[in-house]
Protein backbone atom coordinates (compact mmCIF):
# COMPACT_ATOMS: atom_id res chain seq x y z
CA UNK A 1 144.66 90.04 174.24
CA UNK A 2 141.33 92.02 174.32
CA UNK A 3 142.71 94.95 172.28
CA UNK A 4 144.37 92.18 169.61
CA UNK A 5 140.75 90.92 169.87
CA UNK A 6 139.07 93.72 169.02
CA UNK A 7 141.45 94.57 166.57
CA UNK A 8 140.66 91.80 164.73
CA UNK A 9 137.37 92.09 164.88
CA UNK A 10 137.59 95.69 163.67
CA UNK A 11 139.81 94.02 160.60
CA UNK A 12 137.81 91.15 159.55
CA UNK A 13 134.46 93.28 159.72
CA UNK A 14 136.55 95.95 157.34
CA UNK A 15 137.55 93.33 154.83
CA UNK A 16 133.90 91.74 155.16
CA UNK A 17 132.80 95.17 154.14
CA UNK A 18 135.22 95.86 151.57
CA UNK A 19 134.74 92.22 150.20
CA UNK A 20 131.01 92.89 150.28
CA UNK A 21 131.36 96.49 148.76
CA UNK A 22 134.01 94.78 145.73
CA UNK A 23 130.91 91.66 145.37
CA UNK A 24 128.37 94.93 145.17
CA UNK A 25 130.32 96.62 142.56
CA UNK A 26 131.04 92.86 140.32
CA UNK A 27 127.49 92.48 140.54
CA UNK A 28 125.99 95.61 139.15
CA UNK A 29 128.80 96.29 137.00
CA UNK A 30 127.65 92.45 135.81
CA UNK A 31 124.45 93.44 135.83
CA UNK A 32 125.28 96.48 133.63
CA UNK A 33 127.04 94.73 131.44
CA UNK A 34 124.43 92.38 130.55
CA UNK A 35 121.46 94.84 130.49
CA UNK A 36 124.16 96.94 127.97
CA UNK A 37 124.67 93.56 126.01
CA UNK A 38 120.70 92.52 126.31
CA UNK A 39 120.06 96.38 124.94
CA UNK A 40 122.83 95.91 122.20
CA UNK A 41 121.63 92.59 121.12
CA UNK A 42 117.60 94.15 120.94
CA UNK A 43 119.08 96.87 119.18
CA UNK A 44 121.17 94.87 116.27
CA UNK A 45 118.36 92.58 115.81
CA UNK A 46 118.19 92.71 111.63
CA UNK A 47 115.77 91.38 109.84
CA UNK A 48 115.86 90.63 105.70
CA UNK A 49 112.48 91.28 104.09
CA UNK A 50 111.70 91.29 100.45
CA UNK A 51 109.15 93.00 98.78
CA UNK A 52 107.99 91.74 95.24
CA UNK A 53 105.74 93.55 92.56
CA UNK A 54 103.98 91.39 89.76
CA UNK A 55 105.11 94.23 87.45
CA UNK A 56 105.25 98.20 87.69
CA UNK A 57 101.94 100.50 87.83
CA UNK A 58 100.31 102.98 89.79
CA UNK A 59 98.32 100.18 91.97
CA UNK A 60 101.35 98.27 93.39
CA UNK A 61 103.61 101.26 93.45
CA UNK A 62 101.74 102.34 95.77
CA UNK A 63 100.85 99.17 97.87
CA UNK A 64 105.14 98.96 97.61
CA UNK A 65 105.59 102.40 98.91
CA UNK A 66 103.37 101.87 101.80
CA UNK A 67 104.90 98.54 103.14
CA UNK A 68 108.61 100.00 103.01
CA UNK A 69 107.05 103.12 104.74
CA UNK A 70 105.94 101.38 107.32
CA UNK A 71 108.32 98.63 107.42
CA UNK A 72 110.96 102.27 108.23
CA UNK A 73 108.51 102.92 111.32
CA UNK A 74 107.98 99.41 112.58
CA UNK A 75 112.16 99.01 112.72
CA UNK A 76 112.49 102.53 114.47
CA UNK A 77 109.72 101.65 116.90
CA UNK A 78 110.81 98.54 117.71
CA UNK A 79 114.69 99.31 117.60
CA UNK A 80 115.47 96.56 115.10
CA UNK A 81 116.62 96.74 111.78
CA UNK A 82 114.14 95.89 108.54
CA UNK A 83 116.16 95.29 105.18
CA UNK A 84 114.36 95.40 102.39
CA UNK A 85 116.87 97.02 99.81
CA UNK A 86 115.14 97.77 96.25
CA UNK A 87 112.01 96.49 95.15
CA UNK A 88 111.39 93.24 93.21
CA UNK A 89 109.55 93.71 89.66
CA UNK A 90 108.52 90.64 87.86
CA UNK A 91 107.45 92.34 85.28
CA UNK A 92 104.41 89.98 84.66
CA UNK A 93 106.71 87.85 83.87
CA UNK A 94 106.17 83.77 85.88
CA UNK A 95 110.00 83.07 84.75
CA UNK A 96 111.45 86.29 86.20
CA UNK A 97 109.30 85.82 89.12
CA UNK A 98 110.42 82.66 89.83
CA UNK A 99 114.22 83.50 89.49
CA UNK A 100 113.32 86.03 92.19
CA UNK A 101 111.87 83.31 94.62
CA UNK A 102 115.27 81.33 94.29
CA UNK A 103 117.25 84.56 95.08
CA UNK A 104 115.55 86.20 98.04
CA UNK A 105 115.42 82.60 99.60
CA UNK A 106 119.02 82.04 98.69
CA UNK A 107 119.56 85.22 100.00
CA UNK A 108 118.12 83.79 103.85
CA UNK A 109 114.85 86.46 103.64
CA UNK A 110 112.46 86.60 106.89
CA UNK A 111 109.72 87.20 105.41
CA UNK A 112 108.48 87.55 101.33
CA UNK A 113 106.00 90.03 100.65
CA UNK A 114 104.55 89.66 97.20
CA UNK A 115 101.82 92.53 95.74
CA UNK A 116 99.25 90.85 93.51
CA UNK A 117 98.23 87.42 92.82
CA UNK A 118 101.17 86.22 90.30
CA UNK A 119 103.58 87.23 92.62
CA UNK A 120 102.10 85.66 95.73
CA UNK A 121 101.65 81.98 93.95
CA UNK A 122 105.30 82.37 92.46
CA UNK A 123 106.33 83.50 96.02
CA UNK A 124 104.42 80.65 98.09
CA UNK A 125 105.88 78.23 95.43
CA UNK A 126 109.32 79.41 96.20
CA UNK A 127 109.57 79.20 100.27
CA UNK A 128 107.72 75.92 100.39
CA UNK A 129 110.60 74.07 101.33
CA UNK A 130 111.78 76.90 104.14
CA UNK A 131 108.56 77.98 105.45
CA UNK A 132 109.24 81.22 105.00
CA UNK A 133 106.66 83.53 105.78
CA UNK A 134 104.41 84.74 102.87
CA UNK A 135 102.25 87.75 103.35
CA UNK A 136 100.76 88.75 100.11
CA UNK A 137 98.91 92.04 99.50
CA UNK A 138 96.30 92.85 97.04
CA UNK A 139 94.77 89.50 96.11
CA UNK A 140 91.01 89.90 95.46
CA UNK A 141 90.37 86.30 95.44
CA UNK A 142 92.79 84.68 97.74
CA UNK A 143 90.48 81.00 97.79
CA UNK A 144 90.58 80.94 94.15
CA UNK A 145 94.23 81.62 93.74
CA UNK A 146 94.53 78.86 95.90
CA UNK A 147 96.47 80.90 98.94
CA UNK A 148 94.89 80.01 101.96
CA UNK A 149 95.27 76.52 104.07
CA UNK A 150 98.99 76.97 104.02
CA UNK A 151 100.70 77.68 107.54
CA UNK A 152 103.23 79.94 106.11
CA UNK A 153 101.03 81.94 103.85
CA UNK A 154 98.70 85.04 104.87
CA UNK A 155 97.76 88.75 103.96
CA UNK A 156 95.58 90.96 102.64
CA UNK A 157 92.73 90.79 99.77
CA UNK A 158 91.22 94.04 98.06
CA UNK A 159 88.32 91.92 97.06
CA UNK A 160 85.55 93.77 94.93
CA UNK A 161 82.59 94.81 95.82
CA UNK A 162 80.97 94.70 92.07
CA UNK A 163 77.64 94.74 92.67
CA UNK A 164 78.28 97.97 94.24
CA UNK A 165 79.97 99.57 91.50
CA UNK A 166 76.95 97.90 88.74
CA UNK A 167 75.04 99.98 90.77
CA UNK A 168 76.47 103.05 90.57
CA UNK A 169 76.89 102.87 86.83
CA UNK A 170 73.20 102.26 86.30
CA UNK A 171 72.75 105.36 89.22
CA UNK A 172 74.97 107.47 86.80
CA UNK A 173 73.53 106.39 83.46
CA UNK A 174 69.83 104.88 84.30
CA UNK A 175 69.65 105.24 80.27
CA UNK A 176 73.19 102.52 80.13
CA UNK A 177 71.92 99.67 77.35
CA UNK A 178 75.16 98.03 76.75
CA UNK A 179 77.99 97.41 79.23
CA UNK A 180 81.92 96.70 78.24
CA UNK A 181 83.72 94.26 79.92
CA UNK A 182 87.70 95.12 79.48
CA UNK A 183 89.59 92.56 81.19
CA UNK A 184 92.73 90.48 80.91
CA UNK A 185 92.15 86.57 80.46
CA UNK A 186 95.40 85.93 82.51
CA UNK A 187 94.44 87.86 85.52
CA UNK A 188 93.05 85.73 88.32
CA UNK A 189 92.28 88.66 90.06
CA UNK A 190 89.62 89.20 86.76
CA UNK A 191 87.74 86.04 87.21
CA UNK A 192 84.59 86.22 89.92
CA UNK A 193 84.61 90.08 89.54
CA UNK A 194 83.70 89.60 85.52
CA UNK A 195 81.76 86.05 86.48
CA UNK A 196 79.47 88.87 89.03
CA UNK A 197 79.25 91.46 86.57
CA UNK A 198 78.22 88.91 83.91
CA UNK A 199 75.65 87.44 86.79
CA UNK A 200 74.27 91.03 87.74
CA UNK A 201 73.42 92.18 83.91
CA UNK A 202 71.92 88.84 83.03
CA UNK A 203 69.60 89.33 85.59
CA UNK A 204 68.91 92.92 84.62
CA UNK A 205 68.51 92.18 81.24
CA UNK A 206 71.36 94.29 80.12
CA UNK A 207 73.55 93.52 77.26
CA UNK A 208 77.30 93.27 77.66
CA UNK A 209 80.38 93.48 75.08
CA UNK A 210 83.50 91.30 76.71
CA UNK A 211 86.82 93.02 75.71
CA UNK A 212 89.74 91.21 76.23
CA UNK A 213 93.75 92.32 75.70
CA UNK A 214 97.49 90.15 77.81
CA UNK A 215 99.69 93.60 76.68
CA UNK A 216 99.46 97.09 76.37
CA UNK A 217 98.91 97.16 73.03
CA UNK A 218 96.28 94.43 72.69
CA UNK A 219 94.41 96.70 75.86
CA UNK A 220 94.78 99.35 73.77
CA UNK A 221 92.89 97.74 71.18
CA UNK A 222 90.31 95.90 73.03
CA UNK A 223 89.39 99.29 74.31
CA UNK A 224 88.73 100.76 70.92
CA UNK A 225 86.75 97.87 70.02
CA UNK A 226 84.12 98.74 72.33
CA UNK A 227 84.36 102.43 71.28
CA UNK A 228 83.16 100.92 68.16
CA UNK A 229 80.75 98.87 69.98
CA UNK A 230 79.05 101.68 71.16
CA UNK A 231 79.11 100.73 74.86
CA UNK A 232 77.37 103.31 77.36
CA UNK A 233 80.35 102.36 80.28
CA UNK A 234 82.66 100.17 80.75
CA UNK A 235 83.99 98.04 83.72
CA UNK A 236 87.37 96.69 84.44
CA UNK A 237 88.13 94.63 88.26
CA UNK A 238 91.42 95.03 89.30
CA UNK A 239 93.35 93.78 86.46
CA UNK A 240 96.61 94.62 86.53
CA UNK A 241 97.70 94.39 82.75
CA UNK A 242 94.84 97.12 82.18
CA UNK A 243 96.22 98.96 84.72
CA UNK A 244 99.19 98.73 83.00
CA UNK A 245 97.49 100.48 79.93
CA UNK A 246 95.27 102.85 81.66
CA UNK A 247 97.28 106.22 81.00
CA UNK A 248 97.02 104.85 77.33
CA UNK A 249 93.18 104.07 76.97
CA UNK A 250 91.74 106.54 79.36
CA UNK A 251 91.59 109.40 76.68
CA UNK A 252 89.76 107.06 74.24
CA UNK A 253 87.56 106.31 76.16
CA UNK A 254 86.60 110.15 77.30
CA UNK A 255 86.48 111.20 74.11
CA UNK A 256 84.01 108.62 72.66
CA UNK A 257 81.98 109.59 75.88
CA UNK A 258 82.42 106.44 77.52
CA UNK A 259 83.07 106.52 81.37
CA UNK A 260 85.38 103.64 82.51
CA UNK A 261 84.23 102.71 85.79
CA UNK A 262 87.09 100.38 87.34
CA UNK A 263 88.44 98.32 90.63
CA UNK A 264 90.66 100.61 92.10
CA UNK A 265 91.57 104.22 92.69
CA UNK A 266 95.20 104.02 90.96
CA UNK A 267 93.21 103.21 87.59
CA UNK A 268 91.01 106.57 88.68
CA UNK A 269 94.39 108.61 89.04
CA UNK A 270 95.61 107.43 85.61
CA UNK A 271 92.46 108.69 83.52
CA UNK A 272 89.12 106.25 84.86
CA UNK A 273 85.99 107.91 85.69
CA UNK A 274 84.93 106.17 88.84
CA UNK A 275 85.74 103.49 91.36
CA UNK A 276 84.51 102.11 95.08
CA UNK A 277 86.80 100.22 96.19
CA UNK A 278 89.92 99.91 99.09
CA UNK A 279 92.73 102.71 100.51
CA UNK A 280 95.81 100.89 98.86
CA UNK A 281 97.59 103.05 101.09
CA UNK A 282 95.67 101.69 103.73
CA UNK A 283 96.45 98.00 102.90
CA UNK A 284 99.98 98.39 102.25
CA UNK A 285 100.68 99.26 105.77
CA UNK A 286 98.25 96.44 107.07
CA UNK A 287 100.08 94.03 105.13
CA UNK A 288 103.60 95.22 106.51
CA UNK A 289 102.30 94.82 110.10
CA UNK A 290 101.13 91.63 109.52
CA UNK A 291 104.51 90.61 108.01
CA UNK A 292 106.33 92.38 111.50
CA UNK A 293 103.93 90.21 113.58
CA UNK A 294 104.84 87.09 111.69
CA UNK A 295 108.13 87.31 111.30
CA UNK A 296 108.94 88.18 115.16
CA UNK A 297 105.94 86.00 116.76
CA UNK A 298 105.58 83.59 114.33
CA UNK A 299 102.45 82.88 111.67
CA UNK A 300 100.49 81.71 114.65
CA UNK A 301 100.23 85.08 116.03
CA UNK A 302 98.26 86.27 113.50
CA UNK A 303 95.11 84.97 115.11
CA UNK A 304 92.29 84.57 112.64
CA UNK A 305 94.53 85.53 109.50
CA UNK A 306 96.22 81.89 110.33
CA UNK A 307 96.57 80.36 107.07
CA UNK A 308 93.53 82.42 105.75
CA UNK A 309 93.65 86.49 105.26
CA UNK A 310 92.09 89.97 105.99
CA UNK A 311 89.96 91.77 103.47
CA UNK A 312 90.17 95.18 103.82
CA UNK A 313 87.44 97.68 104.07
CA UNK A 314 86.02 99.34 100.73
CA UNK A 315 83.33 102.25 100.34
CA UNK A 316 86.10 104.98 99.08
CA UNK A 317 84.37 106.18 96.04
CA UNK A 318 87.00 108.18 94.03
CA UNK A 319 85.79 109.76 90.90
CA UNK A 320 88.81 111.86 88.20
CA UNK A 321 87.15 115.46 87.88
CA UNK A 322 89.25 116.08 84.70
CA UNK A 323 87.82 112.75 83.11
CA UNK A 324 84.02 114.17 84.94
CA UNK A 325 84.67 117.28 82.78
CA UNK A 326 85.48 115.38 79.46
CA UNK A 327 82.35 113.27 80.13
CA UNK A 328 80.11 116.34 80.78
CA UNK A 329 79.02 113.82 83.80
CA UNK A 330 77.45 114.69 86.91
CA UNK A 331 78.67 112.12 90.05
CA UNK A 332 76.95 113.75 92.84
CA UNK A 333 74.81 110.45 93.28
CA UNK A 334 77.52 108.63 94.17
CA UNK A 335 77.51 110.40 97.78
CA UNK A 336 74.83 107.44 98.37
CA UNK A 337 77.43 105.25 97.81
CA UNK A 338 79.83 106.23 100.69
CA UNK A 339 82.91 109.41 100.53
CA UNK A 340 83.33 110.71 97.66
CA UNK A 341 87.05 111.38 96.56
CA UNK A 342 88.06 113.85 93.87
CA UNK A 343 91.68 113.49 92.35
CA UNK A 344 93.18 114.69 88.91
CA UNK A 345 94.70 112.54 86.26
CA UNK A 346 98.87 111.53 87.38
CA UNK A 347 100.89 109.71 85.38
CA UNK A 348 102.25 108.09 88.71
C-alpha cells in the first residue's frame, strides 16, 4: 500500500507538472499570439489623407511636396500606413474645389489638408457634416478667412510681416517716390497685407499706383501698367494668381528697372527681386505633423492650435542674384534684416 502510495503520488505530481508545463506553453503561446496580432494590427493601421492645392505654382508645390514628404516619414516612424495618392488641384477654381470636398469625404478621408485660403474654406465647407479634420497650410489671415472657432479646423498661417519688407524697399531705394501695388482682388490672402502697405505709405507720404489682374494675362498687364507708371518698386503679398504669373512678369519688370519685392520666396525663385518672409518647406512639414497629431489623438491634442492656428516664423530674406544683376542693385543692407538667401531664377 505504501509503494501504490507513493506511486501515486509520484503520478499525480507528474501530470500536475505536465498539466502545468501544457497551461505554461497555452499561455505564452496565447500571449504570443496576441502580442503578434496587437503588432499586426499597429502595423496595418491605414490612414486616408488628402492633400488639396488651390491651383498649381511654385508656392504650394512646394508646401505639397513637403507634407507628402513628411507624411512618408511620420507612417514609417510610426509603422502605420498614410494614403494620400495624387495631389488635389483646384485650379482656382470654387466649383472644382468643391467637387473635390464631396469626393475625398465620399471617399471616408482622415484628415483634409488644403494649401491656401480657397482651398481651406471650400475644404472646411465640405467636412462640416463629418467633422473631419481640417488642417490648412499657408493662410496669411486665418481670422479674416473666417477659419478659426471651428473644432475640426486648424493649421498653419504664413502671415506677412509687411512693414518689414516697406522697410527694406525704402533701405534699398531711400530715393523710391512711387510704390506699385500688384495684387489680385480675389485673393483673401491680399487683403490686410495691401490694407498695411496702403497704411505704411500714407503715413510716409509716399505715393502708390494699385495694380490689379484675376488671370495670367490680366497680371501680365497690370504689371506693364505700372512699367508705364513709372513705379520705383513694386510689392505683391502672397497672392497666389500673381504667383501664378510670376515667370511671365518678372522679366518686365527687370528690364524697366523695377525690383518686385514680394511675399514669399517661390515668387523670388520664379524672377522677384526680394522677399522676408517664411521656409515653405518649413511649414509644409509643420502642417503634416499637426494633421498626424490630429488625426491619431484627436483635434484636442493640438493644445493651443485648438480651433485657432500656428504662424510660422519669418526673417528668411531671399533675394534672385540673376534679377540683382539685371537691376544693377546692391542688397547687402538687407543683412539688417535677418539671413540673407541667394537663389537663381527656376521655372519650378
Amino acid at each position: 500500500m505504501k509503494y501504490t502510495a507513493m506511486m501515486k503520488s509520484a503520478l499525480t505530481a507528474l501530470m500536475a507538472g505536465s498539466l502545468a508545463a501544457c497551461s505554461s506553453g497555452s499561455a505564452a503561446a496565447a500571449a504570443g499570439t496576441a502580442s503578434a496580432t496587437a503588432a499586426a494590427s499597429a502595423e496595418s493601421k491605414t490612414y486616408k489623407v488628402a492633400v488639396v492645392k488651390q491651383l498649381d505654382h511654385a508656392s504650394l508645390d512646394e508646401i505639397a511636396d513637403a507634407i507628402t514628404a513628411e507624411l512618408d516619414k511620420l507612417a514609417e516612424e510610426n509603422g502605420v500606413t498614410i494614403q494620400y495618392g495624387d495631389v488635389y488641384s483646384g485650379q482656382n477654381d470654387q466649383t472644382t474645389l468643391q467637387q473635390i470636398g464631396s469626393q475625398v469625404i465620399a471617399d471616408g478621408a482622415d484628415c483634409i489638408i488644403p494649401i491656401a485660403t480657397l482651398a481651406a474654406q471650400t475644404m472646411t465647407a465640405a467636412a462640416e457634416e463629418t467633422r473631419t479634420p481640417v488642417i490648412f497650410a499657408a493662410i496669411s489671415d486665418p481670422d479674416s478667412a473666417e477659419l478659426t472657432g471651428i473644432d475640426y479646423v486648424s493649421g498653419t498661417s504664413d502671415a506677412l510681416n509687411t512693414t518689414q519688407i516697406m522697410d527694406m524697399i525704402f533701405a534699398q531705394n531711400p530715393d523710391a517716390k512711387k510704390i506699385g501695388l500688384l495684387y489680385s482682388k480675389s485673393e483673401t490672402n491680399s487683403v490686410k497685407p495691401i490694407e498695411d502697405a496702403k497704411a505704411y505709405l500714407d503715413q510716409k507720404g509716399i505715393e502708390y499706383v494699385e495694380a490689379t489682374g484675376n488671370t495670367n494675362d490680366e497680371v501680365i498687364q497690370a504689371a506693364s501698367s505700372l512699367v508705364a507708371d513709372g513705379v520705383d518698386a513694386v510689392f505683391t503679398p502672397t497672392d497666389n494668381v500673381v504667383m501664378a504669373a510670376e515667370l511671365a512678369i518678372a522679366p518686365t519688370l527687370a528690364e524697366a528697372g523695377i525690383p518686385h519685392y514680394a511675399g514669399a520666396d517661390s515668387f523670388v525663385r520664379n524672377g522677384a527681386f526680394a522677399t522676408c518672409g517664411v521656409n515653405y518647406t518649413d511649414l509644409g512639414t509643420e502642417t503634416a505633423d499637426l494633421a498626424f497629431k490630429a488625426m491619431t489623438e484627436g483635434m484636442e491634442s493640438l493644445g493651443d492650435y485648438y480651433e485657432s492656428y500656428e504662424v510660422m516664423p519669418g526673417g528668411i530674406i531671399t533675394v534672385n542674384t540673376e534679377t540683382a544683376a539685371a537691376l544693377n542693385a546692391d542688397y547687402s543692407m538687407f543683412n539688417d534684416f535677418g539671413k540673407i538667401v541667394e537663389v537663381t531664377t527656376t521655372e519650378d
